[in-house]
C-alpha atoms as a PDB file:
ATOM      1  CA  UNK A   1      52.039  53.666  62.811  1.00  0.00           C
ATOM      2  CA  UNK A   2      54.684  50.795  62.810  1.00  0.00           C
ATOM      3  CA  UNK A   3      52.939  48.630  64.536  1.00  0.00           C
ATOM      4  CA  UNK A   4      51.216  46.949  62.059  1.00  0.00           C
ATOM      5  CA  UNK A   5      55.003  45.992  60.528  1.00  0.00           C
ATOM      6  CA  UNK A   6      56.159  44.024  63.717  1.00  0.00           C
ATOM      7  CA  UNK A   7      56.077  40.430  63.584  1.00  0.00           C
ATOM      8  CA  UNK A   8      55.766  39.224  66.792  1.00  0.00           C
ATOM      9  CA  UNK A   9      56.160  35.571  67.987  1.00  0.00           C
ATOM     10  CA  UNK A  10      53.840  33.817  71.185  1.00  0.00           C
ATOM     11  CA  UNK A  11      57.264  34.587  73.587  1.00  0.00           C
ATOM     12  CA  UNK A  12      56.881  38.277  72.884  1.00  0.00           C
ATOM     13  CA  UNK A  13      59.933  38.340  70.395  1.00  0.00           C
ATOM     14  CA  UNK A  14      59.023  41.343  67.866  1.00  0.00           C
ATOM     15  CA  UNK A  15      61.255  42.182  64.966  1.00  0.00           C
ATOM     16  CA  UNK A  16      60.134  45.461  62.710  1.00  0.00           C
ATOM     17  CA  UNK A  17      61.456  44.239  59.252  1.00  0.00           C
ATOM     18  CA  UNK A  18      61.714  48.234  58.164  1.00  0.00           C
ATOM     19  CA  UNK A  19      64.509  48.842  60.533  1.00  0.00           C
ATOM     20  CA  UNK A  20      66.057  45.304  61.209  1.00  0.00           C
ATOM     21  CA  UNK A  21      65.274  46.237  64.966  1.00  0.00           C
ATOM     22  CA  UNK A  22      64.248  44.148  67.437  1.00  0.00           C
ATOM     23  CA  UNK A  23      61.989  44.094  70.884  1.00  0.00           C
ATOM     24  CA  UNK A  24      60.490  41.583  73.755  1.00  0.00           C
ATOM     25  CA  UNK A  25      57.568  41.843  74.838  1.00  0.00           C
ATOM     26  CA  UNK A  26      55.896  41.036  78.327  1.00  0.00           C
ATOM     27  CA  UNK A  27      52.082  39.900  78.163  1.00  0.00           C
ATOM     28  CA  UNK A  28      50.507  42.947  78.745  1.00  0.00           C
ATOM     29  CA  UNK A  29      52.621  44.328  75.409  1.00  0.00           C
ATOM     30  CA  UNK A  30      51.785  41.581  73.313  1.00  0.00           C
ATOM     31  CA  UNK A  31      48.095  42.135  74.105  1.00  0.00           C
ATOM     32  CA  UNK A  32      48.039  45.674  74.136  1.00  0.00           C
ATOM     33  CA  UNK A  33      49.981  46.021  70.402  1.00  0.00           C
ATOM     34  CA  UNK A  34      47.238  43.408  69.204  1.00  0.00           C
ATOM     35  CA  UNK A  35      44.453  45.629  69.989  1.00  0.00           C
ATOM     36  CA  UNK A  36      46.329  48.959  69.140  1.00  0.00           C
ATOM     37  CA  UNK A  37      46.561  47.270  65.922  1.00  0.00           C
ATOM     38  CA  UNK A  38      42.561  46.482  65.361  1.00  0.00           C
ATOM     39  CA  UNK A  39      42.108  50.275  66.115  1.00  0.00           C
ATOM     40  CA  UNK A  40      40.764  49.608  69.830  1.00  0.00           C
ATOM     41  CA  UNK A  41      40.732  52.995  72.036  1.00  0.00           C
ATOM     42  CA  UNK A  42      42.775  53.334  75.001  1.00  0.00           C
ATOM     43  CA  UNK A  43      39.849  53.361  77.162  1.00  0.00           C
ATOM     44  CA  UNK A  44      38.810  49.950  75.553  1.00  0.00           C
ATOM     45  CA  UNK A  45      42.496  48.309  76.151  1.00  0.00           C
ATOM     46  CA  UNK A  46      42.150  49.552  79.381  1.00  0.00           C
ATOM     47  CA  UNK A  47      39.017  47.835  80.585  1.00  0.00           C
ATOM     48  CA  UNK A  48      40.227  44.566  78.146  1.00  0.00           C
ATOM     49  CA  UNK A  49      44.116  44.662  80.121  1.00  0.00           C
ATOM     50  CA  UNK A  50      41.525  45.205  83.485  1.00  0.00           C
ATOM     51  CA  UNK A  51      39.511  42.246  82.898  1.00  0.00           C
ATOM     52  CA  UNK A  52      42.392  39.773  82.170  1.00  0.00           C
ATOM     53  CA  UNK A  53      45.135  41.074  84.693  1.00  0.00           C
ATOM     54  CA  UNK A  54      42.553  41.908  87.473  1.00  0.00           C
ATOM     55  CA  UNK A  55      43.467  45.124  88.003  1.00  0.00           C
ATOM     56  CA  UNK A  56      41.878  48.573  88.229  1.00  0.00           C
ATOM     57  CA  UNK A  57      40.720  50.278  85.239  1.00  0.00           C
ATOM     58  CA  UNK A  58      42.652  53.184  85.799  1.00  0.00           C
ATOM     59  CA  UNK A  59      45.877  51.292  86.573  1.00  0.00           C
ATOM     60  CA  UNK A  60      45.523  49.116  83.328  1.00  0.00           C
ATOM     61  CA  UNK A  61      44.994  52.678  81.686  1.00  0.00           C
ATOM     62  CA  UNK A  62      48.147  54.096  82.756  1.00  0.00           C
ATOM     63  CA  UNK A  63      49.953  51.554  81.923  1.00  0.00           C
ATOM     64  CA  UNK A  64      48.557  51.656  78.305  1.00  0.00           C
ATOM     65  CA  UNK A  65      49.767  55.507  78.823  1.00  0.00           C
ATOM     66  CA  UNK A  66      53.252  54.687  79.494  1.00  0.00           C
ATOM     67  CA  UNK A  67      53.265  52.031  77.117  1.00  0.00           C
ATOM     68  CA  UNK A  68      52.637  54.111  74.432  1.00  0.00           C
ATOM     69  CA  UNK A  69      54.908  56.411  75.189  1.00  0.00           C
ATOM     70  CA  UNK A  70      57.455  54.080  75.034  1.00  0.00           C
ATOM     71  CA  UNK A  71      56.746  53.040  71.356  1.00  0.00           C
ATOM     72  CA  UNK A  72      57.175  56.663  70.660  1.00  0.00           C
ATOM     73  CA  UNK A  73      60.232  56.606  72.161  1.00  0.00           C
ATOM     74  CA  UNK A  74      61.297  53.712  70.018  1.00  0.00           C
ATOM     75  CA  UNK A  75      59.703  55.498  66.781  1.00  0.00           C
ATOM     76  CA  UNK A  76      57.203  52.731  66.579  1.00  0.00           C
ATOM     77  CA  UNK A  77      54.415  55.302  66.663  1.00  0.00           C
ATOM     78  CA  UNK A  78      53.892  59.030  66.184  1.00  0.00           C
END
């Protein structure tokens, strides 16, 4: 995983200094590559992105879903 490589700034600005690229990130990005990071499930992002945003559990879990599968879109996971 790449994701340990970004630096990422408080406005969401991430650079990945392996590649030069770079990426912005909303909120809910920031906080779900922080605890993708520290190894945190997608189940336990879920409930985490549930409890802050107010929303459902299983709407804060697809978006984790589709989250991730942008970052393998990008090549920022495998």
């Amino acid at each position: 995983m790449r994701l340990e490589n970004l630096a990422i700034n408080k406005n969401g600005f991430a650079f990945d200094p392996t590649t030069g690229e770079t990426f912005t990130l909303n909120e809910t990005a920031i906080k779900i590559v922080e605890l993708m990071v520290k190894g945190e499930s997608e189940k336990s992002i879920a409930q985490k992105l549930s409890e802050e945003f107010e929303v459902s559990s299983q709407e804060a879990f697809n978006d984790v879903l589709d989250f991730k599968e942008r970052l393998k879109l990008y090549g920022l996971i495998s």
